[in-house]
Protein backbone atom coordinates (compact mmCIF):
# COMPACT_ATOMS: atom_id res chain seq x y z
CA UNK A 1 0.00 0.00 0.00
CA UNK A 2 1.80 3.45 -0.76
CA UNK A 3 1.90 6.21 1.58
CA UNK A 4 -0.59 8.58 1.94
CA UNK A 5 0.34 11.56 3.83
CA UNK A 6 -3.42 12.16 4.97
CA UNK A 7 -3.31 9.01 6.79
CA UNK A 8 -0.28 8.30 8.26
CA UNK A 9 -1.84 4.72 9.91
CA UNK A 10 -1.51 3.35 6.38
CA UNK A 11 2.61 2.78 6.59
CA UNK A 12 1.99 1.49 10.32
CA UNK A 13 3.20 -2.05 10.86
CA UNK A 14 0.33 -4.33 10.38
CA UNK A 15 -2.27 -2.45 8.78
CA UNK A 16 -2.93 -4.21 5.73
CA UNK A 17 -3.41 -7.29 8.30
CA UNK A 18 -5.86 -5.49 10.64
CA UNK A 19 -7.62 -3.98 7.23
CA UNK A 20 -8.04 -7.47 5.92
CA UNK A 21 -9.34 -9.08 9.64
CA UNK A 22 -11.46 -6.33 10.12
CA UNK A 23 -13.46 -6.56 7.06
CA UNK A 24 -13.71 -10.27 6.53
CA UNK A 25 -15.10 -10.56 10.43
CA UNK A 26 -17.31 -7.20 10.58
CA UNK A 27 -20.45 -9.22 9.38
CA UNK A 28 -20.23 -11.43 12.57
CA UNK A 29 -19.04 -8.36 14.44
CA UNK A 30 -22.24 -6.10 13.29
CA UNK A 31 -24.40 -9.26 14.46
CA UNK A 32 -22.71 -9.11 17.25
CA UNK A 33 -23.03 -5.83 18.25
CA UNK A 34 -26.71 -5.75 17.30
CA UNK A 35 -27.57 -8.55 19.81
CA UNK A 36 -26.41 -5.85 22.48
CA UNK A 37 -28.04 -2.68 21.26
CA UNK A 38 -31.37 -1.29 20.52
CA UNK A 39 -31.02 0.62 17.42
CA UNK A 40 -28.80 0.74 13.74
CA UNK A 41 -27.15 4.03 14.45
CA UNK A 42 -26.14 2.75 17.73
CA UNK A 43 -24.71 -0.30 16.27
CA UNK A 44 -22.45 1.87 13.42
CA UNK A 45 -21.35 3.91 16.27
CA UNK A 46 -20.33 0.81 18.44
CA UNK A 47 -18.64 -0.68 15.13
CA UNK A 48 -16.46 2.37 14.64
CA UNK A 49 -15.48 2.55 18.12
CA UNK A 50 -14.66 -0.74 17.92
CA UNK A 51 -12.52 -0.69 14.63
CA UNK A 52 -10.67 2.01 16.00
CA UNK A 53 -10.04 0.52 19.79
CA UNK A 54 -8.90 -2.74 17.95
CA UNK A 55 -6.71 -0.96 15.52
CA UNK A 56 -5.23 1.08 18.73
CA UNK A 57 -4.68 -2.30 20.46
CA UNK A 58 -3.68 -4.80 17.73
CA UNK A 59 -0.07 -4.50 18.41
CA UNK A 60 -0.81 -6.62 21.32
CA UNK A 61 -2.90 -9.28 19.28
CA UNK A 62 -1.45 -12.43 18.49
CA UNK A 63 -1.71 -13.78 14.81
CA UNK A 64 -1.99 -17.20 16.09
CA UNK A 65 -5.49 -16.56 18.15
CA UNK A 66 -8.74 -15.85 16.68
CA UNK A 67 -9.41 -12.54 15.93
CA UNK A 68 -13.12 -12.60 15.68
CA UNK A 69 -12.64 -13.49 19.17
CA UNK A 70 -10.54 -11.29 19.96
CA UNK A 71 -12.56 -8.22 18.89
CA UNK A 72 -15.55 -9.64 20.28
CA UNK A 73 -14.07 -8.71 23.57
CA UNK A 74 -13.19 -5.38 22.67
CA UNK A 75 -17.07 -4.92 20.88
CA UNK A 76 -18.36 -6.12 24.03
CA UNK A 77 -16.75 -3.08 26.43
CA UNK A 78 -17.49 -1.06 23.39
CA UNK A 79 -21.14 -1.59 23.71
CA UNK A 80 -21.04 -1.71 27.55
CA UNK A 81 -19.04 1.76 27.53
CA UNK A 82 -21.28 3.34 25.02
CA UNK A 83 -24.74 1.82 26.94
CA UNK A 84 -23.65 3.35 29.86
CA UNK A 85 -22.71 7.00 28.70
CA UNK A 86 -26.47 6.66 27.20
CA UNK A 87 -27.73 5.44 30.35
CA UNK A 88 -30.04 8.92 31.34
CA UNK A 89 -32.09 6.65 28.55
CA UNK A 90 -34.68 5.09 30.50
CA UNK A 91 -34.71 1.85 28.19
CA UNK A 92 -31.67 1.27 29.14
CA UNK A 93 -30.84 -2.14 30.48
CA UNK A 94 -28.48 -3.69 33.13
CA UNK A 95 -24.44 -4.08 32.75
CA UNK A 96 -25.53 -7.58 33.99
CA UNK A 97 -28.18 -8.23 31.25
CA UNK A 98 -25.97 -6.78 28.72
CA UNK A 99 -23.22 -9.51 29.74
CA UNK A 100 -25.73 -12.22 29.38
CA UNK A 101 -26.75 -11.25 25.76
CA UNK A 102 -23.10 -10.79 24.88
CA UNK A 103 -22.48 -14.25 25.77
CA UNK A 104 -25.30 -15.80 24.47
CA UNK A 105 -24.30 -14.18 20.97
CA UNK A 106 -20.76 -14.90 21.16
CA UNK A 107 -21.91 -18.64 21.43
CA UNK A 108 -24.20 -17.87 18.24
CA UNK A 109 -21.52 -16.70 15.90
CA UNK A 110 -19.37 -19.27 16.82
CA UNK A 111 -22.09 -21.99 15.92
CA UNK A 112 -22.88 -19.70 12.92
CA UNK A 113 -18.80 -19.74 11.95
CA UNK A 114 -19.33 -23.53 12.65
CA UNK A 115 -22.48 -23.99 10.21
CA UNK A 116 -20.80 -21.81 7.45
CA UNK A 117 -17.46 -23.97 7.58
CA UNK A 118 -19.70 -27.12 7.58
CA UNK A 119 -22.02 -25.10 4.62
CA UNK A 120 -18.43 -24.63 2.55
CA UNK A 121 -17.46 -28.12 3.13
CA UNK A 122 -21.03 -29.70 2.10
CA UNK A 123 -21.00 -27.86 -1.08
CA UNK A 124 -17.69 -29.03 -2.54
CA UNK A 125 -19.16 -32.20 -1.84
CA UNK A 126 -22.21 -31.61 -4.60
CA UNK A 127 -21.32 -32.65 -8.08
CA UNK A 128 -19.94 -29.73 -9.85
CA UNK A 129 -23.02 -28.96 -11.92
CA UNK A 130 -25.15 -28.93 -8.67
CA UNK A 131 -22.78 -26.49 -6.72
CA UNK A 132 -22.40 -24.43 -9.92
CA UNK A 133 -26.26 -24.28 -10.19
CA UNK A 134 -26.73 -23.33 -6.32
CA UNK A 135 -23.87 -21.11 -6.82
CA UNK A 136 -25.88 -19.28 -9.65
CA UNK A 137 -29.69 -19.98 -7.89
CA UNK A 138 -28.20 -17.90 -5.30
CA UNK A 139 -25.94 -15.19 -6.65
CA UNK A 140 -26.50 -11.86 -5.65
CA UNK A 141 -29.10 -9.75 -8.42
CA UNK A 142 -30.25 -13.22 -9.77
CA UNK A 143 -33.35 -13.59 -10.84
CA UNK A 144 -34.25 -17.60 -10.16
CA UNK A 145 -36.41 -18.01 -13.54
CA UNK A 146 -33.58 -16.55 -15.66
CA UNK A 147 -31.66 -19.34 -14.28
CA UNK A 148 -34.44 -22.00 -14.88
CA UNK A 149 -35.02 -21.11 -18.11
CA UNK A 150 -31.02 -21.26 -19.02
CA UNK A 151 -31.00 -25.13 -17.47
CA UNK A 152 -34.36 -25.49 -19.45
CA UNK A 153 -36.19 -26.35 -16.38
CA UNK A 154 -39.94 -24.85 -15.44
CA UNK A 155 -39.46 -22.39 -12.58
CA UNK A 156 -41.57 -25.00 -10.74
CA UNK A 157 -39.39 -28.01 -12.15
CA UNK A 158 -36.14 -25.67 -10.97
CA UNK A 159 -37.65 -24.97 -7.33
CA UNK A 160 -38.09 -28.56 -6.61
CA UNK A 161 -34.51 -29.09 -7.71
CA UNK A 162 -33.02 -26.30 -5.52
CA UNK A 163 -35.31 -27.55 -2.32
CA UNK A 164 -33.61 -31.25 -2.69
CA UNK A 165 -30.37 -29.55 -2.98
CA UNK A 166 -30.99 -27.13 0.10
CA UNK A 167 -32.39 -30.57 1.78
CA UNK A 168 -29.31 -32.38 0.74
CA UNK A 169 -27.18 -29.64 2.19
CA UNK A 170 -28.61 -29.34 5.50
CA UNK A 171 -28.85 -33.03 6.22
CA UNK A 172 -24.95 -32.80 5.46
CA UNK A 173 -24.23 -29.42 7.70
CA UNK A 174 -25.97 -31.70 10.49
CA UNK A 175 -24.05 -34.42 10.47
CA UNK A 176 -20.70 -32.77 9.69
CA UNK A 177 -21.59 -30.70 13.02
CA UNK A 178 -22.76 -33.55 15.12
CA UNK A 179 -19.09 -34.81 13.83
CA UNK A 180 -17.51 -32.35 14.80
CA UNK A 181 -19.22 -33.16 18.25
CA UNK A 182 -17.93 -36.46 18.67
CA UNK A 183 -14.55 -35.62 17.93
């Protein structure tokens, strides 16, 4: 990344790292975050405080942990700090039920991390013309009958395909978690 004089931070050690980490765990961040706030402003304002206590602290992360977990933690007192300079806000709720929720959705994003590991695993194991068609059913701006018609399938005909797939699929994230259970 070349310097840019109006921000300094991008020559710091690390930033194209933290850049990278940041953006390819903000979805489960954002989820996060909203489990432990009321509103969507509140939730952007939590994220950016966030972003910028991680980036302040990241010399002291280790690139051998998680760091979705990692910034959890820091999202967490993010939230609780913000929630309590708001707390004249008379739907406001306890430090102690805030906790609660936070751990409650840390445990759902890991299972959710879980499922979409088990989701990527389960589709290589489709045939290749199934995972490219559930690749296409499902790609962003696409209109499901355009892709019926280009298979030469009914839309009807094409549904019934994509809801054995989808079957097929989550029978197979099931078992690949209960095996990951076992083990």
């Amino acid at each position: 990344m070349p310097s840019d004089p109006k921000h300094p931070e991008s020559d710091a050690p690390g930033y194209e790292l933290f850049v990278g980490l940041l953006t390819r765990h903000e979805p489960a961040l954002r989820r996060f975050v909203r489990t432990l706030l009321p509103g969507w402003s509140d939730v952007d304002e939590v994220m950016q405080r966030t972003a910028l206590a991680a980036w302040r602290k990241f010399g002291q992360f280790d690139p051998a942990t998680d760091f979705l977990k990692w910034s959890l933690v820091i999202a967490r007192f993010e939230a609780l700090a913000f929630r309590r300079a708001m707390g004249r806000d008379r739907l406001v709720f306890s430090d102690d039920f805030i906790e609660k929720l936070a751990e409650e959705a840390q445990e759902e994003t890991e299972l959710a991390r879980r499922e979409e590991r088990a989701l990527e695993g389960c589709l290589q194991k489709l045939s290749p013309e199934r995972r490219e068609l559930v690749l296409k059913a499902y790609a962003d701006g696409t209109d499901q009958r355009d892709v019926a018609a280009a298979i030469g399938k009914t839309p009807a005909a094409f549904y019934m395909l994509l809801a054995r797939i989808r079957r097929d699929l989550a029978d197979c994230i099931e078992r690949t978690l209960k095996q990951e259970a076992l083990t």
